[in-house]
PDB file of N, CA and C in Angstrom:
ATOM      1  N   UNK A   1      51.095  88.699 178.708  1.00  0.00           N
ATOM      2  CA  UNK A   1      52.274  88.904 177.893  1.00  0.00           C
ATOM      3  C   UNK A   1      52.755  90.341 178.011  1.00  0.00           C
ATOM      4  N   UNK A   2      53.955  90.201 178.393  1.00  0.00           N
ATOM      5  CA  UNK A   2      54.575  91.707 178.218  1.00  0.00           C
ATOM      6  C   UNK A   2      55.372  91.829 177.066  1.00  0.00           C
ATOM      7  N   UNK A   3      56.157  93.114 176.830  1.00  0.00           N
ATOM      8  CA  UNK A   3      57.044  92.992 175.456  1.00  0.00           C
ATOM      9  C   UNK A   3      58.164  94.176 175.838  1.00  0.00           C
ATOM     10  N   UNK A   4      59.240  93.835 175.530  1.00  0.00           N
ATOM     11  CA  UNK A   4      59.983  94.736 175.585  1.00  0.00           C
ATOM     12  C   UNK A   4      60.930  95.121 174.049  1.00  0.00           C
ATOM     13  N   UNK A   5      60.921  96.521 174.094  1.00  0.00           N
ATOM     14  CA  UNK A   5      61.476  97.460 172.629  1.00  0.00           C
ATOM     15  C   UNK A   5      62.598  97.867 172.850  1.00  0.00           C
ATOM     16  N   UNK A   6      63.507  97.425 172.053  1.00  0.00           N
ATOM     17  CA  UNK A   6      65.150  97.578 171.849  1.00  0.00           C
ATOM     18  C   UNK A   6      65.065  99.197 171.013  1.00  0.00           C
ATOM     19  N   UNK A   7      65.736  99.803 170.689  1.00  0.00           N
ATOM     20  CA  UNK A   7      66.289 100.894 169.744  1.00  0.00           C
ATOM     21  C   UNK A   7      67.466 100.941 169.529  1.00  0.00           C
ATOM     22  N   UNK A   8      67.984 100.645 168.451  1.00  0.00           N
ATOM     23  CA  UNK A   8      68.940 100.984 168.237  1.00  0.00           C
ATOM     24  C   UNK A   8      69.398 101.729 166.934  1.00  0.00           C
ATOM     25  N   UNK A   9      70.725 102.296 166.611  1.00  0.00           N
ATOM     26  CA  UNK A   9      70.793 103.503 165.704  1.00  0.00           C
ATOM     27  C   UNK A   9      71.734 102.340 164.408  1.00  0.00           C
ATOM     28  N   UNK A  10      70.951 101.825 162.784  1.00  0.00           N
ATOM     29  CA  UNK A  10      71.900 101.290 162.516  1.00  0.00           C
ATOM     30  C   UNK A  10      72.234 101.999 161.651  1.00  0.00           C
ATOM     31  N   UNK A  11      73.449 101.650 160.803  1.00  0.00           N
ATOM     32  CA  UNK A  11      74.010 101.857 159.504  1.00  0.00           C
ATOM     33  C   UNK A  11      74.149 101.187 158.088  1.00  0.00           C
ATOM     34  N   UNK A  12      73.844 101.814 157.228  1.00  0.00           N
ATOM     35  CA  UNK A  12      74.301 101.504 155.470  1.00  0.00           C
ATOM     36  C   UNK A  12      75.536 102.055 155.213  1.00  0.00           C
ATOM     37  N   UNK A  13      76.399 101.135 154.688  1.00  0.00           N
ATOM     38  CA  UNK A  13      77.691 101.255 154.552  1.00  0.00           C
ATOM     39  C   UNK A  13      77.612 100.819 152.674  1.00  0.00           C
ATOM     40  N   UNK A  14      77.738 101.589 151.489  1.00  0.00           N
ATOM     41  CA  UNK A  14      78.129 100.910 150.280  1.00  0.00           C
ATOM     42  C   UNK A  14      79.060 100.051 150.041  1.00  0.00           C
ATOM     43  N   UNK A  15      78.749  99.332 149.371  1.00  0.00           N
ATOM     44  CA  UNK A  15      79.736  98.144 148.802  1.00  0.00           C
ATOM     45  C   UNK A  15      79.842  98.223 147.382  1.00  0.00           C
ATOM     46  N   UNK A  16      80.708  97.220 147.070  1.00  0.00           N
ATOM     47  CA  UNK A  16      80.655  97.656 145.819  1.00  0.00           C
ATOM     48  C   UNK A  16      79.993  96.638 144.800  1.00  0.00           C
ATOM     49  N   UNK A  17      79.211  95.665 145.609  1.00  0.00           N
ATOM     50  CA  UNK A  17      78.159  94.427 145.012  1.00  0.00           C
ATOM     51  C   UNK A  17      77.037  94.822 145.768  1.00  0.00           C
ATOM     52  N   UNK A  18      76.662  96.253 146.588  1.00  0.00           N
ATOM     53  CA  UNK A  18      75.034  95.717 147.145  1.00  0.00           C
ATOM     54  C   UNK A  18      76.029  96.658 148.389  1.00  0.00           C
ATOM     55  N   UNK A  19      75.412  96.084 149.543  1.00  0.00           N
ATOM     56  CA  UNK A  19      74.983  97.158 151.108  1.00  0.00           C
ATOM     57  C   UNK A  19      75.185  96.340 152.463  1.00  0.00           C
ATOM     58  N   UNK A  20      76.259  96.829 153.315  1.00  0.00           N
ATOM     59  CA  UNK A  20      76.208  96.523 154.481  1.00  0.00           C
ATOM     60  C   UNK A  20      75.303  96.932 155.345  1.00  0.00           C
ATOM     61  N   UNK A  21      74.731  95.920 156.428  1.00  0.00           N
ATOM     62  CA  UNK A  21      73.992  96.884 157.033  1.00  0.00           C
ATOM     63  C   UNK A  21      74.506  96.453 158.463  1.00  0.00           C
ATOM     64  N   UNK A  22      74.617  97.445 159.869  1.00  0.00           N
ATOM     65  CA  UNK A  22      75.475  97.688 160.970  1.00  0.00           C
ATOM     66  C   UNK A  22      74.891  97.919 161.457  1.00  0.00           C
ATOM     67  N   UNK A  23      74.713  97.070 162.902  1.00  0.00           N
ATOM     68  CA  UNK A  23      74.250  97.668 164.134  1.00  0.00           C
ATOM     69  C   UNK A  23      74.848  97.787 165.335  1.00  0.00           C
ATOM     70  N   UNK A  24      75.884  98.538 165.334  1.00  0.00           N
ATOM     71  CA  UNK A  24      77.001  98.503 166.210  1.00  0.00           C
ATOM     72  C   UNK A  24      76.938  98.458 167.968  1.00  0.00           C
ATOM     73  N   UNK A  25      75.458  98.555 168.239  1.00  0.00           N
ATOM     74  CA  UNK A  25      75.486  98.568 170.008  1.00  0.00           C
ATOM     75  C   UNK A  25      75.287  97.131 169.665  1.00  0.00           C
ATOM     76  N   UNK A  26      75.124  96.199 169.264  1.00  0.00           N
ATOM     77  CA  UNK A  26      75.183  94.544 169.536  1.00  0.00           C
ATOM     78  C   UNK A  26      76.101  93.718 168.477  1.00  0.00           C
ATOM     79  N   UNK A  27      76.992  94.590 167.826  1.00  0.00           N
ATOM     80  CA  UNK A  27      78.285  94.304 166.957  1.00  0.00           C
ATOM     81  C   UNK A  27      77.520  93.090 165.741  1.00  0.00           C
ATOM     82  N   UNK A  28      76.364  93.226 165.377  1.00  0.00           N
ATOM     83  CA  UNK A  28      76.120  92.957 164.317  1.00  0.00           C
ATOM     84  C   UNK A  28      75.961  93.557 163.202  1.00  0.00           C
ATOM     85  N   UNK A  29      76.270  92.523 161.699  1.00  0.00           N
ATOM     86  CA  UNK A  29      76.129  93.005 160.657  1.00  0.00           C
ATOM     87  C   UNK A  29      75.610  92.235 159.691  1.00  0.00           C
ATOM     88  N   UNK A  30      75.229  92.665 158.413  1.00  0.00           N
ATOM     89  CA  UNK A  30      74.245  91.909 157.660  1.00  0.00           C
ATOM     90  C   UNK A  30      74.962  92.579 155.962  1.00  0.00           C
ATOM     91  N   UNK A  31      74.091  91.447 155.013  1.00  0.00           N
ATOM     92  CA  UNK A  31      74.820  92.186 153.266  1.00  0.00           C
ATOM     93  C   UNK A  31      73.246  91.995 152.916  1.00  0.00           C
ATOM     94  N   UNK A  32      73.239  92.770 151.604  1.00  0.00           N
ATOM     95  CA  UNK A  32      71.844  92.599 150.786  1.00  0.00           C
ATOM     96  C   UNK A  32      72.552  93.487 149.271  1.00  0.00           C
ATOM     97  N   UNK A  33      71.526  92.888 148.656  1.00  0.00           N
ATOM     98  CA  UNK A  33      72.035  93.712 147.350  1.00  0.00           C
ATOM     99  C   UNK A  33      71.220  94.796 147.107  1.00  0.00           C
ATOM    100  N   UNK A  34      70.068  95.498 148.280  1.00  0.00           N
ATOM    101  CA  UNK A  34      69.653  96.659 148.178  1.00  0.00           C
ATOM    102  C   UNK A  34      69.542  96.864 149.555  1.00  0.00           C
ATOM    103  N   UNK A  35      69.103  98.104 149.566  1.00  0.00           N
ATOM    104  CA  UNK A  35      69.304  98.515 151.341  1.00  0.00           C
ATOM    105  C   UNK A  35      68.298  98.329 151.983  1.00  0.00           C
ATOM    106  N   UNK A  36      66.963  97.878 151.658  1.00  0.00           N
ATOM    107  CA  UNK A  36      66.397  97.534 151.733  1.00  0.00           C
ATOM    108  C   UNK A  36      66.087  95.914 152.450  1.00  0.00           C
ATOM    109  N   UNK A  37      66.631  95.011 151.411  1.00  0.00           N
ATOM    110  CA  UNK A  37      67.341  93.638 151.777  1.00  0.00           C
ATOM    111  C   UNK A  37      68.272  94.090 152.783  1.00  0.00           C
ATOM    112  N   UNK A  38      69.387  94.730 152.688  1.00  0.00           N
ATOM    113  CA  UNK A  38      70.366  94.759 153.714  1.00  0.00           C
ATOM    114  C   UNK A  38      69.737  95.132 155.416  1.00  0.00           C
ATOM    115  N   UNK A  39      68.617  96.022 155.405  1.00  0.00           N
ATOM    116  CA  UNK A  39      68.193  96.792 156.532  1.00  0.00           C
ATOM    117  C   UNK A  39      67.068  95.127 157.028  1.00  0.00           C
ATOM    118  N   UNK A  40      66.022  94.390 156.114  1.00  0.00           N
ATOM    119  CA  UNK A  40      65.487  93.778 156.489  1.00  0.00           C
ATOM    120  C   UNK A  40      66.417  92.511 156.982  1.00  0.00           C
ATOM    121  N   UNK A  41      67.630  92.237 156.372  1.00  0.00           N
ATOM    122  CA  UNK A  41      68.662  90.988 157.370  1.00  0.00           C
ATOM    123  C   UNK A  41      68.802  91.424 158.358  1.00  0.00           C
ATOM    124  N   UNK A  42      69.056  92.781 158.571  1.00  0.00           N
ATOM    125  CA  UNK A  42      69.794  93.218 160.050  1.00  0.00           C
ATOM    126  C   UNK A  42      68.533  93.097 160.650  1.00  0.00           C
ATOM    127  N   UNK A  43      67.729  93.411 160.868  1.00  0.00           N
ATOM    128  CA  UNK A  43      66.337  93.412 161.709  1.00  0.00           C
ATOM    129  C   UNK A  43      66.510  92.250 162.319  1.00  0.00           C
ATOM    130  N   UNK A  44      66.209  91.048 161.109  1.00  0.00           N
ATOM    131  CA  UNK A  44      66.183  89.413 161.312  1.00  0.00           C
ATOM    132  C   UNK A  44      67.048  89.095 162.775  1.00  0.00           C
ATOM    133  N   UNK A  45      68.236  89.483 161.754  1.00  0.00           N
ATOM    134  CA  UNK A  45      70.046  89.133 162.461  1.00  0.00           C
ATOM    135  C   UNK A  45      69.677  89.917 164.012  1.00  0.00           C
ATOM    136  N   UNK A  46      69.322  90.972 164.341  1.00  0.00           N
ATOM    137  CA  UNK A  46      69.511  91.444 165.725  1.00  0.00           C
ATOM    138  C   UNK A  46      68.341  90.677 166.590  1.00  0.00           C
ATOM    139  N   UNK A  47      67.083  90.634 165.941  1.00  0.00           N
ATOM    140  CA  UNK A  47      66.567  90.189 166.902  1.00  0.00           C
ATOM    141  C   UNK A  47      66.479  88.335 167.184  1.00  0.00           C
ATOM    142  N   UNK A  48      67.352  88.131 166.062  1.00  0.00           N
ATOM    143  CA  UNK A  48      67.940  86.673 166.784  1.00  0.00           C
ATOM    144  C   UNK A  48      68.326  86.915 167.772  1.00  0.00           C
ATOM    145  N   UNK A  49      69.809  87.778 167.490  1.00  0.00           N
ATOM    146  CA  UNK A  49      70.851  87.590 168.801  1.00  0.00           C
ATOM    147  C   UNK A  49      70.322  88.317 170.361  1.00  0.00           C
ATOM    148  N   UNK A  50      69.371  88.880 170.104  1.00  0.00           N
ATOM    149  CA  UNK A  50      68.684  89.207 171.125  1.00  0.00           C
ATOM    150  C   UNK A  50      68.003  88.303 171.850  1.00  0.00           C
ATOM    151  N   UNK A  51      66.872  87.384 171.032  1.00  0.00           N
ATOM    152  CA  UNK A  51      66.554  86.409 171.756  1.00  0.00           C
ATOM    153  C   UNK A  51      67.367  85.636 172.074  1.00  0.00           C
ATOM    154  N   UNK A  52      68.372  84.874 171.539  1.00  0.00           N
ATOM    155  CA  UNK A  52      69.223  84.095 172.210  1.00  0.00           C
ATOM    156  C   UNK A  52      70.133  84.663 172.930  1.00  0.00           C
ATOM    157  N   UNK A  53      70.096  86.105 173.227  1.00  0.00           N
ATOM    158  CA  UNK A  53      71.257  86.545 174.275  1.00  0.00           C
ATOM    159  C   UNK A  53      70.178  86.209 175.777  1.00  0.00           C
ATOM    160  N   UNK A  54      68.910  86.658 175.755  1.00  0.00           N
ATOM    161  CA  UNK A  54      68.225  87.002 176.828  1.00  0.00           C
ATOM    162  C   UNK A  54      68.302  85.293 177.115  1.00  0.00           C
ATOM    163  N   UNK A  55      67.946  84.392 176.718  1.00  0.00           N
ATOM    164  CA  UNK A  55      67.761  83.291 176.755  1.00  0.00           C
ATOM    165  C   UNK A  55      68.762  82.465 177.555  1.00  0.00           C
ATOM    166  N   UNK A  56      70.017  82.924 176.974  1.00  0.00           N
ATOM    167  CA  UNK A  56      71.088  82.084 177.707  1.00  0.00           C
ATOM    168  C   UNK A  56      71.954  83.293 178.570  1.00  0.00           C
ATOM    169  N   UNK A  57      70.690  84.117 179.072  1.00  0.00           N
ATOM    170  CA  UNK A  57      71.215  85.404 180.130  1.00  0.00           C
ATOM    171  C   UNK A  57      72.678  85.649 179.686  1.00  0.00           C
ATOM    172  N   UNK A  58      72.828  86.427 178.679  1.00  0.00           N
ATOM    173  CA  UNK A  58      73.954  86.902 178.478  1.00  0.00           C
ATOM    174  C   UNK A  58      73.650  88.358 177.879  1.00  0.00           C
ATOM    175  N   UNK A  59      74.651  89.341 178.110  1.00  0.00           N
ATOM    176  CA  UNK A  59      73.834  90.643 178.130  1.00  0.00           C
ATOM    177  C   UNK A  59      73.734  91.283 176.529  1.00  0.00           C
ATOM    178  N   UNK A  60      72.884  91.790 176.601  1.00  0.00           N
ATOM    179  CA  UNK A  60      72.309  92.187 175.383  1.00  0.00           C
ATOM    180  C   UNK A  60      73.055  93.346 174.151  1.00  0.00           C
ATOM    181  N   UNK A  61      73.144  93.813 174.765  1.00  0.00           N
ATOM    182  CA  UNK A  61      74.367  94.893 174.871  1.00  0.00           C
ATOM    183  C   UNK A  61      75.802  94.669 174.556  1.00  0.00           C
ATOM    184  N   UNK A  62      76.455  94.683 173.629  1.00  0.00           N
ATOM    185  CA  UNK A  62      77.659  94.028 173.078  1.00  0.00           C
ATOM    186  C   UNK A  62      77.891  94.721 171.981  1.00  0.00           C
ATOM    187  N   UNK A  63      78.618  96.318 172.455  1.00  0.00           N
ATOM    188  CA  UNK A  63      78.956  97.098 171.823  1.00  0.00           C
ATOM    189  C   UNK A  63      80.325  96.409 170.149  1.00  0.00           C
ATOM    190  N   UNK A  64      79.930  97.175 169.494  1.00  0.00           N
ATOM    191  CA  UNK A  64      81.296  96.765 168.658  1.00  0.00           C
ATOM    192  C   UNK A  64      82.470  97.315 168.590  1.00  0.00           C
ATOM    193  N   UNK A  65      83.274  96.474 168.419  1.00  0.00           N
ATOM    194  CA  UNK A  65      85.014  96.769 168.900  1.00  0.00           C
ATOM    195  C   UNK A  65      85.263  98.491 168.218  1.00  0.00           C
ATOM    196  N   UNK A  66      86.336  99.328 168.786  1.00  0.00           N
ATOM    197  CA  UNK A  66      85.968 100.384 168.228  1.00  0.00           C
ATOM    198  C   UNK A  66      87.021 100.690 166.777  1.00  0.00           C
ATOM    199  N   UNK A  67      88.041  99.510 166.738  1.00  0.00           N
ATOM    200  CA  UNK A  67      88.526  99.537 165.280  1.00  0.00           C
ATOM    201  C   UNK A  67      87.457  98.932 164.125  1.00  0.00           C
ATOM    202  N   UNK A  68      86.307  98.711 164.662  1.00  0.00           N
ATOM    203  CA  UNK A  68      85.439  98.029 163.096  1.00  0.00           C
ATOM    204  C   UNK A  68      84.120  99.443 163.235  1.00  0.00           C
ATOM    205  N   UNK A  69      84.060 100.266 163.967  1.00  0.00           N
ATOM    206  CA  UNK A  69      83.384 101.277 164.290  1.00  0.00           C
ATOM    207  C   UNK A  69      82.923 102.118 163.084  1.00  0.00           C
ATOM    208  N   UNK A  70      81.842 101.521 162.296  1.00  0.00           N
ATOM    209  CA  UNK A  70      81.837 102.938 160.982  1.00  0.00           C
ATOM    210  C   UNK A  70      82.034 104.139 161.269  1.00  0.00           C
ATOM    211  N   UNK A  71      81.408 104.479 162.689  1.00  0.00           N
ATOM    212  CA  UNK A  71      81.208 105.876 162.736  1.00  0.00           C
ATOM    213  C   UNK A  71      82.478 106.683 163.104  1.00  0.00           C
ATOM    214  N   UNK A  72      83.716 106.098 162.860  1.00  0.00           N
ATOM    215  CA  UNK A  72      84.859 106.361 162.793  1.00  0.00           C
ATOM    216  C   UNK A  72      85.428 106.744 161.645  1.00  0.00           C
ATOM    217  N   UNK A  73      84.749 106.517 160.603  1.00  0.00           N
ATOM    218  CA  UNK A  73      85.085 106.265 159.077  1.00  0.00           C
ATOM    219  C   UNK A  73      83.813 107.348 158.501  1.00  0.00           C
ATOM    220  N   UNK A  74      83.161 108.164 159.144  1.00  0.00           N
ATOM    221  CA  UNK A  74      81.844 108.678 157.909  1.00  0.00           C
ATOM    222  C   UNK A  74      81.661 108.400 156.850  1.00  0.00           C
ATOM    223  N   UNK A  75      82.806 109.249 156.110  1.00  0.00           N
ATOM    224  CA  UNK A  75      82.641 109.083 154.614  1.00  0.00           C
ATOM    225  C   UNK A  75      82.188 107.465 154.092  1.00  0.00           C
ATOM    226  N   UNK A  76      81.744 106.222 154.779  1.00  0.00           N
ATOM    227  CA  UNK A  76      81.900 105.172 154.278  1.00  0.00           C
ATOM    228  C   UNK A  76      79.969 105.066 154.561  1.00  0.00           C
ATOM    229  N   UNK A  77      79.725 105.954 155.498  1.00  0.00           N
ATOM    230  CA  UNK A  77      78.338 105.205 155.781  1.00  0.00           C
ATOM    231  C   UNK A  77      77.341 106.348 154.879  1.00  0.00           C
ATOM    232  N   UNK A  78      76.434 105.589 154.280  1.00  0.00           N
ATOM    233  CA  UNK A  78      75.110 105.817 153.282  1.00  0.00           C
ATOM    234  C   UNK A  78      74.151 106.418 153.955  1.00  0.00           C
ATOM    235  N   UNK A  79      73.770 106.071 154.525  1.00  0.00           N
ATOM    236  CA  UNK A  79      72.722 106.570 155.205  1.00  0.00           C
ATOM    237  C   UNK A  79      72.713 105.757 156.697  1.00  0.00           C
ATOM    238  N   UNK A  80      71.880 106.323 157.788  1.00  0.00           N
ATOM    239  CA  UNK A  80      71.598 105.675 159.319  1.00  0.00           C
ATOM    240  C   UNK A  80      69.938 104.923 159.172  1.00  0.00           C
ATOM    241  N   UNK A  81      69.490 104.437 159.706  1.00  0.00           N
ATOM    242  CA  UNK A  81      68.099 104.385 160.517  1.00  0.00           C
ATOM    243  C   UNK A  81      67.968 103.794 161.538  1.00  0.00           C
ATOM    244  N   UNK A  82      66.701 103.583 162.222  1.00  0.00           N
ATOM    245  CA  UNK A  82      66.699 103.570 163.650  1.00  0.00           C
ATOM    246  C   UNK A  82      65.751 102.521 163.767  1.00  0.00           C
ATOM    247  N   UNK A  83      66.363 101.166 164.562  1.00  0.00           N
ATOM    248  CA  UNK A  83      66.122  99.965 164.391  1.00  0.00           C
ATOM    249  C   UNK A  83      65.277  99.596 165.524  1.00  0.00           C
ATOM    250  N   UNK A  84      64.086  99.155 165.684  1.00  0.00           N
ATOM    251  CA  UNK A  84      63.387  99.050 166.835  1.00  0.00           C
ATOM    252  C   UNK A  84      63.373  97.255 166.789  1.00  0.00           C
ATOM    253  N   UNK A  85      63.512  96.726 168.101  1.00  0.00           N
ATOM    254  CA  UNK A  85      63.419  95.562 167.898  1.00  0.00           C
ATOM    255  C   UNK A  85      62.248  95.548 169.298  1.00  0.00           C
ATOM    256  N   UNK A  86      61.074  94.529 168.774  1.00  0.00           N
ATOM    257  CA  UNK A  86      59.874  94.551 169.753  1.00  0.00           C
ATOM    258  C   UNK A  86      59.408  93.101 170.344  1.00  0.00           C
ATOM    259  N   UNK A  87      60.251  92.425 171.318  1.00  0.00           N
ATOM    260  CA  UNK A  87      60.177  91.388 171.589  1.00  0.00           C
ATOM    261  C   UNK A  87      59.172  91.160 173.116  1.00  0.00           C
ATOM    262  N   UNK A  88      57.863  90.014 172.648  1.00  0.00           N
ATOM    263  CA  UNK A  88      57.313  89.356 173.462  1.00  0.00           C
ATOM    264  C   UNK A  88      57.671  88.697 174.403  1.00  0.00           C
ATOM    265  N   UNK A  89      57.701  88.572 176.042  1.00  0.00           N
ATOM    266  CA  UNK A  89      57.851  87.905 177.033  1.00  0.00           C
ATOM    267  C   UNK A  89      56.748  87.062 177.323  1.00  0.00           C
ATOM    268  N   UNK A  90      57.226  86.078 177.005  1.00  0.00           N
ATOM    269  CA  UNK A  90      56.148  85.109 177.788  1.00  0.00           C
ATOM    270  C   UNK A  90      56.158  83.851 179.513  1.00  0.00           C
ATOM    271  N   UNK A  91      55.774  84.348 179.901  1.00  0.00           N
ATOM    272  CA  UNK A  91      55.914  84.047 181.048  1.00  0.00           C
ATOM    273  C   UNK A  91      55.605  82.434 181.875  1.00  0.00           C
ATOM    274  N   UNK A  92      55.914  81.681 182.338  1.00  0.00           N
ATOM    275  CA  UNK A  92      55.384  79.972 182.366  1.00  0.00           C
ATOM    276  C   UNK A  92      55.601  79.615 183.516  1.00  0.00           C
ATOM    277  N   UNK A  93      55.473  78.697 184.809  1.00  0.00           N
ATOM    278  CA  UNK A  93      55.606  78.228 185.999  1.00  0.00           C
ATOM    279  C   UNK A  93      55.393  76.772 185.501  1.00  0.00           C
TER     280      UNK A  93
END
């Protein structure tokens, strides 16, 4: 078994019921009513679309459009962290 580790840089965006959470190199996003919840959907949420991107070979990488871009907007984002996604290859003949 091999494994390969994604990184990516996400974002907390406030709301005004709870917390967006953004991971803009694969244009996903997630809600929670703490950032906490919000940061653990996005985890979930990316490394779905990861496995099913690799799966149906489609590339992984699927930046987000640059009008929905928080980091265009600062003042809107809460805080960053840095999202590691650590996915197993398993190999079969």
């Amino acid at each position: 078994m091999e494994g390969s580790t994604f990184s990516f840089t996400a974002y907390i965006i406030k709301e005004k019921d709870g917390f967006t959470a953004i991971c803009r190199d694969v244009d996903v996003a997630t809600e929670g009513l703490s950032i906490e919840e919000a940061k653990e959907n996005l985890i979930e949420a990316v490394t779905l679309y990861i496995e099913s991107a690799i799966e149906s070979n489609l590339p992984v990488i699927r930046p987000i459009p640059k009008e929905a871009d928080p980091t265009n907007r600062p003042e809107l984002i809460d805080s960053t962290f840095r999202l590691l996604v650590d996915l197993k290859v398993h190999t079969y003949a």
